[in-house]
C-alpha atoms as a PDB file:
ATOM      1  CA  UNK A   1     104.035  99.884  67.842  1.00  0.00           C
ATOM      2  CA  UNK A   2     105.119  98.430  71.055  1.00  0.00           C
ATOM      3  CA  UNK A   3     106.792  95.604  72.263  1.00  0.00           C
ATOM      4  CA  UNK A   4     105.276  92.466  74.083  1.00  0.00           C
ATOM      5  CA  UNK A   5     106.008  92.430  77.709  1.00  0.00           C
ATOM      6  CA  UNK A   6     108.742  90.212  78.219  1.00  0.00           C
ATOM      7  CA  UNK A   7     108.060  87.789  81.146  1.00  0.00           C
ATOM      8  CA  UNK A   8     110.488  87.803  84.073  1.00  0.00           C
ATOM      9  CA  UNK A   9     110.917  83.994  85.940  1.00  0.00           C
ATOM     10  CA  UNK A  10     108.010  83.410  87.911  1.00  0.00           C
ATOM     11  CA  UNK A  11     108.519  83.870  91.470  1.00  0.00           C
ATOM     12  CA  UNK A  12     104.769  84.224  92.256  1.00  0.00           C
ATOM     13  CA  UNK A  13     105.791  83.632  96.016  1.00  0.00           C
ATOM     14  CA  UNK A  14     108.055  86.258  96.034  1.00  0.00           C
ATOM     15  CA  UNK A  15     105.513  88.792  94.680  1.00  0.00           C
ATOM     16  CA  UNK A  16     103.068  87.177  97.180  1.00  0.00           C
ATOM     17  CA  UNK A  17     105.314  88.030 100.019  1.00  0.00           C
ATOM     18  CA  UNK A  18     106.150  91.692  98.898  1.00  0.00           C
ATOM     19  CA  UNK A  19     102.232  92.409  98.593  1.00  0.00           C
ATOM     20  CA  UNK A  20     100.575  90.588 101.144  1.00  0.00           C
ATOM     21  CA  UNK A  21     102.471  90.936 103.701  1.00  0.00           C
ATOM     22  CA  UNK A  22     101.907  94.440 104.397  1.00  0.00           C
ATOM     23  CA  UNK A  23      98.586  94.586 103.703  1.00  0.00           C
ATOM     24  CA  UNK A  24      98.102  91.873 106.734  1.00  0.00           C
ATOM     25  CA  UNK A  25     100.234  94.001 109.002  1.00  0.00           C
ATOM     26  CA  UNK A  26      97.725  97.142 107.997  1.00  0.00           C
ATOM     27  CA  UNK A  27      94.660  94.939 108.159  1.00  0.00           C
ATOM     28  CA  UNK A  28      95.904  93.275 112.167  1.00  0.00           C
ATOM     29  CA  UNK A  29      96.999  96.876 113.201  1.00  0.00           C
ATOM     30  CA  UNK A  30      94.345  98.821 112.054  1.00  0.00           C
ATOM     31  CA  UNK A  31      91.075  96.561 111.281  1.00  0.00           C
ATOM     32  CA  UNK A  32      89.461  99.329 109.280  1.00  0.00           C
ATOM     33  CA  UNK A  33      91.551  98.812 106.311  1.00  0.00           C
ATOM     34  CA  UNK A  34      90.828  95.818 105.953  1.00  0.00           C
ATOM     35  CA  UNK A  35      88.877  96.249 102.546  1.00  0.00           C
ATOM     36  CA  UNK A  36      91.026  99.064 101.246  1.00  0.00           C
ATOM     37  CA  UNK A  37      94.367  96.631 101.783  1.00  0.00           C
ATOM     38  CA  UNK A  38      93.047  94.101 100.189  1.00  0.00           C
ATOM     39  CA  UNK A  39      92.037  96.461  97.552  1.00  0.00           C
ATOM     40  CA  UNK A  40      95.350  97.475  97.387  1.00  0.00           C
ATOM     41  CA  UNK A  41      96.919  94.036  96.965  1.00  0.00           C
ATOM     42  CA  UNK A  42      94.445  92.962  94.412  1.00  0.00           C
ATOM     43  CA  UNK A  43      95.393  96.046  92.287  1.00  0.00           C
ATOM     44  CA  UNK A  44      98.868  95.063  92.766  1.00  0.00           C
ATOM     45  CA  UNK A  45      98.474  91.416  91.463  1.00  0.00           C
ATOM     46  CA  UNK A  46      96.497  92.554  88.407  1.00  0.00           C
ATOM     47  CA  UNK A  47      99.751  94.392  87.190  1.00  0.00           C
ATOM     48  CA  UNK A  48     100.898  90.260  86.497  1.00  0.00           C
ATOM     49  CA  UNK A  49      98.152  89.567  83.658  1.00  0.00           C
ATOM     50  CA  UNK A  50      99.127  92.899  82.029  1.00  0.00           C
ATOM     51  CA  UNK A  51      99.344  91.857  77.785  1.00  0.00           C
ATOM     52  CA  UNK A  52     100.891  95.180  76.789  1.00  0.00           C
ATOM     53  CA  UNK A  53     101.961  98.355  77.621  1.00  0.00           C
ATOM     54  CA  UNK A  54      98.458 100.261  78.017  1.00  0.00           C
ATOM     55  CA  UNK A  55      97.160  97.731  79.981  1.00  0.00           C
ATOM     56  CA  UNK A  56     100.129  97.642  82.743  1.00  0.00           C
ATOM     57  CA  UNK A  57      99.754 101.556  82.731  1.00  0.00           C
ATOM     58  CA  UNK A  58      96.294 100.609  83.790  1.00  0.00           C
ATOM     59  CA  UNK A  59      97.078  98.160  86.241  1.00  0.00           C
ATOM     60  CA  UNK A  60      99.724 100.298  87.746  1.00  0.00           C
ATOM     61  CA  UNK A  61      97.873 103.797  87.788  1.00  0.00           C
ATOM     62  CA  UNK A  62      94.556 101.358  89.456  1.00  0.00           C
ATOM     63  CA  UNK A  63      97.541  99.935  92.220  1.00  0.00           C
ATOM     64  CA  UNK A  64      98.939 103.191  92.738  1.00  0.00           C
ATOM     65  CA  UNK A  65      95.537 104.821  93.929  1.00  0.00           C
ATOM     66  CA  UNK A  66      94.196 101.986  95.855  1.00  0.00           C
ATOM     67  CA  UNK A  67      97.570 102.167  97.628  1.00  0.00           C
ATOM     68  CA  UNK A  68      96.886 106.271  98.475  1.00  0.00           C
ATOM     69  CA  UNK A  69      93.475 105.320  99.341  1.00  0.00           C
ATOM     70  CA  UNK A  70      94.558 103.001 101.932  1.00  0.00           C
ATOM     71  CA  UNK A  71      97.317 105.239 103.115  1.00  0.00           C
ATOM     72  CA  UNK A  72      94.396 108.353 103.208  1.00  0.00           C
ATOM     73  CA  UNK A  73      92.349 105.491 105.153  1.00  0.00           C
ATOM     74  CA  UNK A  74      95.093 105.073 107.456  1.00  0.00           C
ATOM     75  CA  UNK A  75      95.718 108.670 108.084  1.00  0.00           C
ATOM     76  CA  UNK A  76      91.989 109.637 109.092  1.00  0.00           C
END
């Protein structure tokens, strides 16, 4: 049986920055990833509610492949 994620200090804004950020650079610089950025970022936050260890694999596997998306987006 697994753990309990343990809960880091809460520094939502620094989170906020790391995500959103680039996804408003990629959205300003190239309009048409818009949606797949924001995508991204949303896939990103959902790794924070994660309640165990299957569900941030999840979160992380469903961040991870918005993130290619946008970068295959990007690259077309």
């Amino acid at each position: 049986m697994r753990r309990r994620l343990a809960r880091g200090p809460r520094r939502p804004h620094v989170t906020r920055a790391a995500v959103t950020a680039p996804a408003v650079r990629a959205t300003v610089l190239l309009p048409a990833l818009a949606d797949a950025a924001k995508t991204a970022a949303d896939a990103a936050y959902d790794m924070r509610n994660a309640t165990d260890h299957a569900a941030l694999d999840t979160a992380r596997t469903r961040a991870n492949n918005a993130a290619l998306e946008a970068v295959g987006r990007g690259a077309a």
